[in-house]
C-alpha atoms as a PDB file:
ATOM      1  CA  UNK A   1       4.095 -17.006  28.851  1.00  0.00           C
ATOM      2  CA  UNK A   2       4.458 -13.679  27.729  1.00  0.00           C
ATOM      3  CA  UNK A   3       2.972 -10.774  29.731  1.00  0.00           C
ATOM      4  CA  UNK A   4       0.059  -9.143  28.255  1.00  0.00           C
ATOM      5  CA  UNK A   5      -0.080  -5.284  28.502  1.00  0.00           C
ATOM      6  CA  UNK A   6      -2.218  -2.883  29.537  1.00  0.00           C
ATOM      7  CA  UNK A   7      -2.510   0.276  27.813  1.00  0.00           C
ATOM      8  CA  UNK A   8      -4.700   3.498  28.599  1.00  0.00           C
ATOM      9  CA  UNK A   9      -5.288   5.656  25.369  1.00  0.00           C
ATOM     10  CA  UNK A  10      -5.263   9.665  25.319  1.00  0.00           C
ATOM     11  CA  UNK A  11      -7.467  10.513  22.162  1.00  0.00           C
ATOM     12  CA  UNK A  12      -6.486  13.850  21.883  1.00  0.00           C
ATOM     13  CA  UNK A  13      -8.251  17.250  20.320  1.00  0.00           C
ATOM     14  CA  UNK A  14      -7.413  20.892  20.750  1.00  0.00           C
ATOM     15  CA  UNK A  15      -5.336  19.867  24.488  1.00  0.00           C
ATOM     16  CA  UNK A  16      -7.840  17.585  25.923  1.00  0.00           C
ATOM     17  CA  UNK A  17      -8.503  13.901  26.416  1.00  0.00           C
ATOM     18  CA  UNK A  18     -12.268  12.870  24.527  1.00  0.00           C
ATOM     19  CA  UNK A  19     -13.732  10.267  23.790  1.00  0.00           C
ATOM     20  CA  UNK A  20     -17.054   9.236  21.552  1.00  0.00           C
ATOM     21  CA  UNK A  21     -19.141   6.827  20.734  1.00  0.00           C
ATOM     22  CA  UNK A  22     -18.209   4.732  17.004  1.00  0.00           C
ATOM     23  CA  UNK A  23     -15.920   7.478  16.272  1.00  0.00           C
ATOM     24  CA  UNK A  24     -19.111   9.973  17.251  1.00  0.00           C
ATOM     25  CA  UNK A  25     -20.574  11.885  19.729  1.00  0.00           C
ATOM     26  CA  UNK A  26     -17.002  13.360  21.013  1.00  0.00           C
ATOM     27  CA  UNK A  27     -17.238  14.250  24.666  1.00  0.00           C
ATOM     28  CA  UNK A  28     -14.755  15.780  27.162  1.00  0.00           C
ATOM     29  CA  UNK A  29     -12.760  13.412  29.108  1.00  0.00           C
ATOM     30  CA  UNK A  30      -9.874  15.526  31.003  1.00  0.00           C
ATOM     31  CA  UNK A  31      -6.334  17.083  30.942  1.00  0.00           C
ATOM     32  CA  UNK A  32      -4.034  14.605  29.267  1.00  0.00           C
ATOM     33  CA  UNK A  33      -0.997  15.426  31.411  1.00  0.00           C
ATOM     34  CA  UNK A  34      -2.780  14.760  34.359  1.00  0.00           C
ATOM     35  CA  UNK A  35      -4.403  11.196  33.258  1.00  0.00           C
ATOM     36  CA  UNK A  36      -0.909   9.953  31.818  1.00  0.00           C
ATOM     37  CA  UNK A  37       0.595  11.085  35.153  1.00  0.00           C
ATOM     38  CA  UNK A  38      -1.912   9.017  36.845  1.00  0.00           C
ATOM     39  CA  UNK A  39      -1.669   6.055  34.652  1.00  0.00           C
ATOM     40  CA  UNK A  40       2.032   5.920  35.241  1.00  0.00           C
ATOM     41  CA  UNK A  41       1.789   6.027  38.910  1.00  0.00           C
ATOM     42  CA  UNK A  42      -1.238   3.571  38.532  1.00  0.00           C
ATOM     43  CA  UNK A  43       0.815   0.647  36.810  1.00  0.00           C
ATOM     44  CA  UNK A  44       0.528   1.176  33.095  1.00  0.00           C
ATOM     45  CA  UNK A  45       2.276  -0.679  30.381  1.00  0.00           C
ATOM     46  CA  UNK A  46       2.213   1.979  28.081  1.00  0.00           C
ATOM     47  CA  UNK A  47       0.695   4.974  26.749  1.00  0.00           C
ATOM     48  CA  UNK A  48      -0.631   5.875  23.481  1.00  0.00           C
ATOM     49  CA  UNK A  49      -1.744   9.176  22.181  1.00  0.00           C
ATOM     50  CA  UNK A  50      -4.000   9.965  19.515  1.00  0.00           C
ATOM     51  CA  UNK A  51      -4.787  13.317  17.586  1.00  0.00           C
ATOM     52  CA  UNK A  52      -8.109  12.569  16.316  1.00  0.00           C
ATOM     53  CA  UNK A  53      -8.083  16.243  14.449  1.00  0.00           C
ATOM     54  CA  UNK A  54      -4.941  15.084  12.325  1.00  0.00           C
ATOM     55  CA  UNK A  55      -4.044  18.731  11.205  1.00  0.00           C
ATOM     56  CA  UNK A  56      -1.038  20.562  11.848  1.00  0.00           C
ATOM     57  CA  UNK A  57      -2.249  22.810  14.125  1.00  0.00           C
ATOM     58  CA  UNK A  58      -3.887  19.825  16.464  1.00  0.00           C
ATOM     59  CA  UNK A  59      -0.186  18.056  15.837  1.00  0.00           C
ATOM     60  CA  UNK A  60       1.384  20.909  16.841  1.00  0.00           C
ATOM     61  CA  UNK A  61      -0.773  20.890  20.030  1.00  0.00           C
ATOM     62  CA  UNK A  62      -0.633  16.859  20.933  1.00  0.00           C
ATOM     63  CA  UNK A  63       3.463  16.995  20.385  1.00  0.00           C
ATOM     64  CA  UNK A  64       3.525  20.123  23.019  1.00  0.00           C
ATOM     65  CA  UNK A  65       1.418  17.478  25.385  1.00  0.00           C
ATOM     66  CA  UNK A  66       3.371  14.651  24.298  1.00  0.00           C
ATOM     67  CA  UNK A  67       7.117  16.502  25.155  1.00  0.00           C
ATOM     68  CA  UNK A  68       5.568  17.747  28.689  1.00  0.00           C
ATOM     69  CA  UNK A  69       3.855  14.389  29.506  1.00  0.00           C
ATOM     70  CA  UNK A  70       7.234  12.527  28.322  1.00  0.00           C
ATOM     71  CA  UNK A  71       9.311  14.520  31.463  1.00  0.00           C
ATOM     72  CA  UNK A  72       7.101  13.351  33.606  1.00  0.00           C
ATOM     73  CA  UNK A  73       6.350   9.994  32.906  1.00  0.00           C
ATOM     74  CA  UNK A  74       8.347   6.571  32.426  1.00  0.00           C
ATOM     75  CA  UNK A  75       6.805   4.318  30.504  1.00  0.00           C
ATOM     76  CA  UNK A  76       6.632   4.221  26.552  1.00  0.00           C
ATOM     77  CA  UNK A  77       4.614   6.870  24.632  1.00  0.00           C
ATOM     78  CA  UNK A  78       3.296   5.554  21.037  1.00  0.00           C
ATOM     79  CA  UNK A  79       1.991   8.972  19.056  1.00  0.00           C
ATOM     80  CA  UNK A  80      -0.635   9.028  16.128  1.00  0.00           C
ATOM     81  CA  UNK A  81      -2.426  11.019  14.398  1.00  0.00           C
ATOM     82  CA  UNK A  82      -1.602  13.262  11.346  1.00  0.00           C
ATOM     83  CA  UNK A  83       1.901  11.689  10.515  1.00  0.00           C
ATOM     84  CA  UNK A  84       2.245  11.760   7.280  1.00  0.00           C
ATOM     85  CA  UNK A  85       6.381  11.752   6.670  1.00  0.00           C
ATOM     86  CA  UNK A  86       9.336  10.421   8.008  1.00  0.00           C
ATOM     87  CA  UNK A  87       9.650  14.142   8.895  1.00  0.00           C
ATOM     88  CA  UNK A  88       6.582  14.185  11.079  1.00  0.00           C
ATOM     89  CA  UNK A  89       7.586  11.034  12.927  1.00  0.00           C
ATOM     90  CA  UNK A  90      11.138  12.464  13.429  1.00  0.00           C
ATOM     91  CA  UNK A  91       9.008  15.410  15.448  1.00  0.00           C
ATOM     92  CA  UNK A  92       7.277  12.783  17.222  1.00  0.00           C
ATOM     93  CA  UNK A  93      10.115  11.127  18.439  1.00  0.00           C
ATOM     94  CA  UNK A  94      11.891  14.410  19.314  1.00  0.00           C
ATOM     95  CA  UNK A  95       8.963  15.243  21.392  1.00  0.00           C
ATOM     96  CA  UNK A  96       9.724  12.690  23.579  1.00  0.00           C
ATOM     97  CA  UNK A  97       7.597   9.376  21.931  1.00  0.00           C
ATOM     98  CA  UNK A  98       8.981   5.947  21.344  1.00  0.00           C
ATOM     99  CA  UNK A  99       7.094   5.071  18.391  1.00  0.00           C
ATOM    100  CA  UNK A 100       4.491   6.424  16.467  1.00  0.00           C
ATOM    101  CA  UNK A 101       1.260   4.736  14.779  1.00  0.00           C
ATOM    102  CA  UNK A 102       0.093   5.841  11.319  1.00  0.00           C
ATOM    103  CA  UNK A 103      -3.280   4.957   9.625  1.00  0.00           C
ATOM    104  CA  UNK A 104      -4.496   6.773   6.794  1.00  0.00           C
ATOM    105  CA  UNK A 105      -1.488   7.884   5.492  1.00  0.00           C
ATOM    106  CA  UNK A 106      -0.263   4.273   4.977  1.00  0.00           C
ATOM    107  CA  UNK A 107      -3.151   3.414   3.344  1.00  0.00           C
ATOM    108  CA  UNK A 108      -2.704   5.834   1.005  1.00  0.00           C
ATOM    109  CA  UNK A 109       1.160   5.620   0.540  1.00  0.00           C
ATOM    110  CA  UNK A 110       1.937   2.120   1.545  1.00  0.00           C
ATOM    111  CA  UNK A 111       5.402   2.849   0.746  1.00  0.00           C
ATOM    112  CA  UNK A 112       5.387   5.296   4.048  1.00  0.00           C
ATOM    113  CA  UNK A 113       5.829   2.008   6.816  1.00  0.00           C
ATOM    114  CA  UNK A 114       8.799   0.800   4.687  1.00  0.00           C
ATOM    115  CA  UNK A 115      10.495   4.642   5.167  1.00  0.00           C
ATOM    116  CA  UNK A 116       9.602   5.120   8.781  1.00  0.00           C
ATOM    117  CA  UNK A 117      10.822   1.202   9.484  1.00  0.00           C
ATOM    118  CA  UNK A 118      14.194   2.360   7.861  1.00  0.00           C
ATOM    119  CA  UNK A 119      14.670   5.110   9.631  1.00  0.00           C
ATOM    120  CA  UNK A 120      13.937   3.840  12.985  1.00  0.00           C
ATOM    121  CA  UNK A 121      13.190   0.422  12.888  1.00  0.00           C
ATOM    122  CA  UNK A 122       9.946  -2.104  12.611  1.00  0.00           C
ATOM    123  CA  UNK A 123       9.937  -2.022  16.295  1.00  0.00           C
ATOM    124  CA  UNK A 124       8.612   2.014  15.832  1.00  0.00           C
ATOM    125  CA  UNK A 125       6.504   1.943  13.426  1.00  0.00           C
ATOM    126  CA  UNK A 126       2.503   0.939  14.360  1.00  0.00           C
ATOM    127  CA  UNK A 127       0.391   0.446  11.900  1.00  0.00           C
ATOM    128  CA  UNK A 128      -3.436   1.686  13.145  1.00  0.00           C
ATOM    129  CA  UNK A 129      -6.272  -0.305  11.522  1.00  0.00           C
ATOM    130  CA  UNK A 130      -9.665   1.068  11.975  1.00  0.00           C
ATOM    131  CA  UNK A 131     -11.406  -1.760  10.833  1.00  0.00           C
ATOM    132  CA  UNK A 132     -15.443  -2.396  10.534  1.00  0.00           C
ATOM    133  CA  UNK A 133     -17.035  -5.740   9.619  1.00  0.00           C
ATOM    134  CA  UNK A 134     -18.380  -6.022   5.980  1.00  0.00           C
ATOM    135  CA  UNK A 135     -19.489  -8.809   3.928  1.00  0.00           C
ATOM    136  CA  UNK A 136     -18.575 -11.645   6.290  1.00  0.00           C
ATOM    137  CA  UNK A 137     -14.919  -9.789   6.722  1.00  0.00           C
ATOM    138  CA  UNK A 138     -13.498  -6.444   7.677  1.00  0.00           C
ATOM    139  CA  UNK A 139     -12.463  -3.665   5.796  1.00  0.00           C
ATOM    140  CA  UNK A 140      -9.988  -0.690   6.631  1.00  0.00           C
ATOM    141  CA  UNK A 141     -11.428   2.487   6.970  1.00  0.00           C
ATOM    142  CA  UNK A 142      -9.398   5.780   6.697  1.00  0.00           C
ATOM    143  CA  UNK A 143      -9.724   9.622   7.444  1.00  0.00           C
ATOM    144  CA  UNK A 144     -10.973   9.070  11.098  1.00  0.00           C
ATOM    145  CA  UNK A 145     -13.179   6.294  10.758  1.00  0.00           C
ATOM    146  CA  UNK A 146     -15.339   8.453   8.197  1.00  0.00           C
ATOM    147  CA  UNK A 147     -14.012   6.667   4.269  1.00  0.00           C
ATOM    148  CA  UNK A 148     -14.457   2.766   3.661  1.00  0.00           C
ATOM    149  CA  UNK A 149     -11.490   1.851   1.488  1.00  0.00           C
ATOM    150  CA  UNK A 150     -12.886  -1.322   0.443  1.00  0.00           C
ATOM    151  CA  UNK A 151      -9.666  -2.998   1.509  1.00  0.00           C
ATOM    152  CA  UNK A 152      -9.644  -6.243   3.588  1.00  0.00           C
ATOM    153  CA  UNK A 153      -7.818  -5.520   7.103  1.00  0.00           C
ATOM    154  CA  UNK A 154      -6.785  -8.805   7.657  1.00  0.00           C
ATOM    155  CA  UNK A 155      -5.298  -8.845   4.490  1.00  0.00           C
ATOM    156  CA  UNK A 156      -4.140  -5.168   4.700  1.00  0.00           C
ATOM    157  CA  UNK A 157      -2.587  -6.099   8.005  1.00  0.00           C
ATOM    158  CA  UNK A 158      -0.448  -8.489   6.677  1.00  0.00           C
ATOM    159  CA  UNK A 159       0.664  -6.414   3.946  1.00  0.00           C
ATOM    160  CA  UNK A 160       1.906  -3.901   6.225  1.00  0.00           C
ATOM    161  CA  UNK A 161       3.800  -5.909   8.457  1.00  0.00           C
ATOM    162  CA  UNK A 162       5.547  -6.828   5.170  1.00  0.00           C
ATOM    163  CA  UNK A 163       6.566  -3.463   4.642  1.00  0.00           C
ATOM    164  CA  UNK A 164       8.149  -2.752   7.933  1.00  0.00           C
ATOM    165  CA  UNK A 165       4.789  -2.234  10.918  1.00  0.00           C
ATOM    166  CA  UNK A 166       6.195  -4.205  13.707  1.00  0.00           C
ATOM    167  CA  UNK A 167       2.827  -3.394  16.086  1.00  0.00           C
ATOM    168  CA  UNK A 168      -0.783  -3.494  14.653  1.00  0.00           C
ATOM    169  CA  UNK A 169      -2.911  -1.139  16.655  1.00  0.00           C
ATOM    170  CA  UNK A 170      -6.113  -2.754  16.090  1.00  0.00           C
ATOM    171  CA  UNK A 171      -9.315  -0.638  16.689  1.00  0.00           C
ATOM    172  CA  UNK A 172     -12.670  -2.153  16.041  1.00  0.00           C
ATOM    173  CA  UNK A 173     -15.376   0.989  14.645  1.00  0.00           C
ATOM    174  CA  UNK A 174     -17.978  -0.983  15.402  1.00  0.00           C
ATOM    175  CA  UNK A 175     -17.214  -1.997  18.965  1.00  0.00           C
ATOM    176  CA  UNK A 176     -15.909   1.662  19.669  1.00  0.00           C
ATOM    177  CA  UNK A 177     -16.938   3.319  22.807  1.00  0.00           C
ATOM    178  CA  UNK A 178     -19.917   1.097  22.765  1.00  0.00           C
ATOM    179  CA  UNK A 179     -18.932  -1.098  26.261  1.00  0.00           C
ATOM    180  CA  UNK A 180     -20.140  -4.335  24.303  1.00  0.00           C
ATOM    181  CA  UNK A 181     -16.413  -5.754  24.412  1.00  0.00           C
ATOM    182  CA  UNK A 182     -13.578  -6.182  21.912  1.00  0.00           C
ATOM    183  CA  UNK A 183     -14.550  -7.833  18.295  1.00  0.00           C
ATOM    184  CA  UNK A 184     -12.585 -11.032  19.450  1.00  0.00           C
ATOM    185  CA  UNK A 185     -13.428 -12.935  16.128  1.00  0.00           C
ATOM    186  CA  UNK A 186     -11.606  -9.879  14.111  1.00  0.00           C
ATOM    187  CA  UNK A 187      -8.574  -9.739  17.089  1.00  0.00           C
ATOM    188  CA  UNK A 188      -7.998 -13.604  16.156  1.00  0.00           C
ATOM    189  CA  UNK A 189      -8.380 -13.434  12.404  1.00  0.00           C
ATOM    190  CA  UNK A 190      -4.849 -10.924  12.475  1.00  0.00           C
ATOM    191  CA  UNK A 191      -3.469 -12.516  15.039  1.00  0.00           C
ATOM    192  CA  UNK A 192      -3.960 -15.414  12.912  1.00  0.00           C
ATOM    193  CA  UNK A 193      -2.038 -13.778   9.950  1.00  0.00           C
ATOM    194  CA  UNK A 194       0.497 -11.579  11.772  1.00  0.00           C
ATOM    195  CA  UNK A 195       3.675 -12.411  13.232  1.00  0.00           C
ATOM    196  CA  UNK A 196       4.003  -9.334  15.235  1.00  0.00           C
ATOM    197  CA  UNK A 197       2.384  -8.239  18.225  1.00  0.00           C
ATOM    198  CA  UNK A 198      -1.379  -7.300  18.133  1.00  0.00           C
ATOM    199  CA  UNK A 199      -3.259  -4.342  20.459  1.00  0.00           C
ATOM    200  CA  UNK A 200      -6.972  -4.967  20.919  1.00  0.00           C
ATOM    201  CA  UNK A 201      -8.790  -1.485  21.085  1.00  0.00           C
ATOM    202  CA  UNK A 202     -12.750  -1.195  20.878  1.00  0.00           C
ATOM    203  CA  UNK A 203     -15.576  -2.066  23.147  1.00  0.00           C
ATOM    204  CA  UNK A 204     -13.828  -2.783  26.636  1.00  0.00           C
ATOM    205  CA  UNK A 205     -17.314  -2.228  28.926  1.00  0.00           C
ATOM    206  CA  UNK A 206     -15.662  -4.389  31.845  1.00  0.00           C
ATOM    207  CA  UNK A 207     -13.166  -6.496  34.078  1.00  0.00           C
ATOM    208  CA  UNK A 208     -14.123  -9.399  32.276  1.00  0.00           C
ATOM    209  CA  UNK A 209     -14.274  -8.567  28.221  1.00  0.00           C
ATOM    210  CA  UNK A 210     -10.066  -6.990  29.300  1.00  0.00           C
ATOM    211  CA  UNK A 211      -9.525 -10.237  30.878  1.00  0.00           C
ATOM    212  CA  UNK A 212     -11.279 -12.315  27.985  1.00  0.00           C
ATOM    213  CA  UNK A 213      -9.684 -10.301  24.777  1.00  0.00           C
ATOM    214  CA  UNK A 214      -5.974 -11.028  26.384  1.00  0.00           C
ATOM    215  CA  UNK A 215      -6.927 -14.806  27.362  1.00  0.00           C
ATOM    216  CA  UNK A 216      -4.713 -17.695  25.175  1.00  0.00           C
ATOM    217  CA  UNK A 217      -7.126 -19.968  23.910  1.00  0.00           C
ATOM    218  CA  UNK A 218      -8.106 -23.060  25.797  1.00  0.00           C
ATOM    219  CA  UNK A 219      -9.240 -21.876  28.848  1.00  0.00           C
ATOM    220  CA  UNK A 220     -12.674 -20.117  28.277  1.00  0.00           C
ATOM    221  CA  UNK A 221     -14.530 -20.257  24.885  1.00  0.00           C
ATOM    222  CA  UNK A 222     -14.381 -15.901  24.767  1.00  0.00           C
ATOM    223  CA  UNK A 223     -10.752 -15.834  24.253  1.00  0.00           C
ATOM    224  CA  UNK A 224      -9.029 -13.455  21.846  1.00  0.00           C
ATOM    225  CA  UNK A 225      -5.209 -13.683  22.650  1.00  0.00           C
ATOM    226  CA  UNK A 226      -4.112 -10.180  22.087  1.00  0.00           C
ATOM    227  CA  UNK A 227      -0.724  -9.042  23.206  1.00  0.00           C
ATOM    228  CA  UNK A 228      -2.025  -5.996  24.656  1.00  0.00           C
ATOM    229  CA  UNK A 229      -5.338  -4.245  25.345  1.00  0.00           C
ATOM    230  CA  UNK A 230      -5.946  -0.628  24.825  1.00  0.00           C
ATOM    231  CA  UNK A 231      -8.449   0.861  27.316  1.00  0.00           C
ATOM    232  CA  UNK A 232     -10.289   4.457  27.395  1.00  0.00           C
ATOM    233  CA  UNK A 233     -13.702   5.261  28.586  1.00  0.00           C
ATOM    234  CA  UNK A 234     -13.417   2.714  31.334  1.00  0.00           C
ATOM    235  CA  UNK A 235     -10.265   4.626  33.303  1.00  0.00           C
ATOM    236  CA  UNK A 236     -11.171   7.527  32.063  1.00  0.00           C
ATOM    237  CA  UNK A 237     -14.526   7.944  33.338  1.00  0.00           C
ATOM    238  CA  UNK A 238     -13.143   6.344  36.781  1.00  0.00           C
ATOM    239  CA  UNK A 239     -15.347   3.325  36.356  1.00  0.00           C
ATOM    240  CA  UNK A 240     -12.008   0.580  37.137  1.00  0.00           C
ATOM    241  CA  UNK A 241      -8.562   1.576  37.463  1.00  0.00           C
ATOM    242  CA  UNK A 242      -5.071  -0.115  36.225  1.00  0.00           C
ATOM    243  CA  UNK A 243      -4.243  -2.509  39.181  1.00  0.00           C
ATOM    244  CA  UNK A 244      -8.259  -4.035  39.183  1.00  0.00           C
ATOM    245  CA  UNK A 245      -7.609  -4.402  35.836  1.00  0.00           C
ATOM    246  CA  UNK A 246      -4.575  -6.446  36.150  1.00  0.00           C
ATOM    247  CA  UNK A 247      -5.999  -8.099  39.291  1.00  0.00           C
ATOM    248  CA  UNK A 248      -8.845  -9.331  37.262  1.00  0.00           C
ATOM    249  CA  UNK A 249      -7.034 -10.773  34.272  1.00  0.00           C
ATOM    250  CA  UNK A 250      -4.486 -12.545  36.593  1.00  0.00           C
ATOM    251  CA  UNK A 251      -7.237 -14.213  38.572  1.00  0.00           C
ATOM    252  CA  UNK A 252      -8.492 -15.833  35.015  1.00  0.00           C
ATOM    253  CA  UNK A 253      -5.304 -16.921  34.051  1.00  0.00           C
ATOM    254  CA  UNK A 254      -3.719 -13.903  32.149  1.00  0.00           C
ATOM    255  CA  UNK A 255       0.021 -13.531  32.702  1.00  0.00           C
ATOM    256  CA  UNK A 256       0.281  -9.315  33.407  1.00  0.00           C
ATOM    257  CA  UNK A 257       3.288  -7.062  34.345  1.00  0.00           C
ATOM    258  CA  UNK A 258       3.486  -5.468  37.393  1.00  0.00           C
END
């Protein structure tokens, strides 16, 4: 069995770690050197950074963070936010990450994923999905969260990968910051239709929803199977920590890394 991984996430604005509620409500959550510093000593799989401003100027900022956390730490760094070229992913990578995620942009220009795959290969390129339930389904939402494309994720998620994503980052808006747990039904529809590796983000409120949203089906009936499970609020805010995490999802049958 393959070992699931656990992954905090930096959203990043102006230099700082926040975090909101549904994309809202931003609050202050710390100095992102200092939490990736403590995630790496803590056990973490990997780290992924976010700048949920997307301009140049907050690029500019989350690369300087990015190239100082990168000498310090030792585990991949994925980077997203604002990339819009195989340009801005070459500064990405310079700055010290291993792959980079891109969301609007590739909705806009498809054509992007198949540049950045050639460039660098499928295996750094992420494709983020912000994804909100509509109409019995899900559809893709761009610009932060803020514009509903229209366009079905599941099926959007597939296209991608044909293009070149190797990764789907998979964020559920509606589950966001809310502590409710991970939209499992959405995590298993692109799992479903994906042949690459899936990240669950969204919703993680407790030991048990991390443990339930990595579980491979048969063993509980709240399964969701995903490679890897993006986690925020919950480390952030010192309510668990990396190692109870993993503890947890061994004890209820998740194969971990340690």
């Amino acid at each position: 069995m393959q070992a699931k991984r656990i992954i905090p996430c930096l959203d990043v604005d102006d230099g700082r770690v926040v975090k909101g509620i549904k994309f809202k409500g931003i609050i202050d959550a710390g100095d992102p050197v200092e939490l990736a510093r403590r995630y790496n000593e803590d056990g973490a799989d990997e780290l992924t950074f976010l700048d949920i401003g997307a301009s140049y100027k907050s690029r500019a900022t989350l690369l300087d963070v990015v190239c100082r956390v990168a000498q310090q730490v030792f585990i991949p760094l994925c980077v997203g936010g604002g990339i819009r070229t195989v340009g801005d992913m070459r500064e990405a990578m310079n700055a010290g990450a291993d792959k980079v995620s891109v969301c609007t942009q590739a909705l806009l220009r498809p054509e992007l994923l198949s540049e950045m795959a050639r460039a660098y290969g499928s295996q750094c390129v992420v494709l983020s999905i912000d994804a909100a339930a509509s109409g019995g389904g899900w559809h893709a939402w761009s610009h932060g969260g803020r514009t509903d494309t229209g366009r079905d994720a599941v099926q959007w998620a597939k296209d991608a990968v044909s293009l070149g994503a190797g990764e789907i980052l998979l964020n559920s808006i509606d589950a966001d910051g809310t502590g409710a747990g991970y939209d499992l039904e959405l995590v298993r529809a692109v799992l479903d239709a994906v042949p690459v590796p899936v990240i669950a983000s969204g919703g993680a409120g407790d030991l048990e929803q991390i443990a339930g949203v990595l579980l491979p089906p048969g063993l509980r009936d709240d399964w969701g199977n995903a490679d890897a499970a993006l986690v925020a609020s919950l480390l952030h805010f010192g309510k668990t920590t990396i190692p109870e995490i993993k503890k947890h999802a061994e004890s209820k049958g998740v194969c971990v890394r340690w």
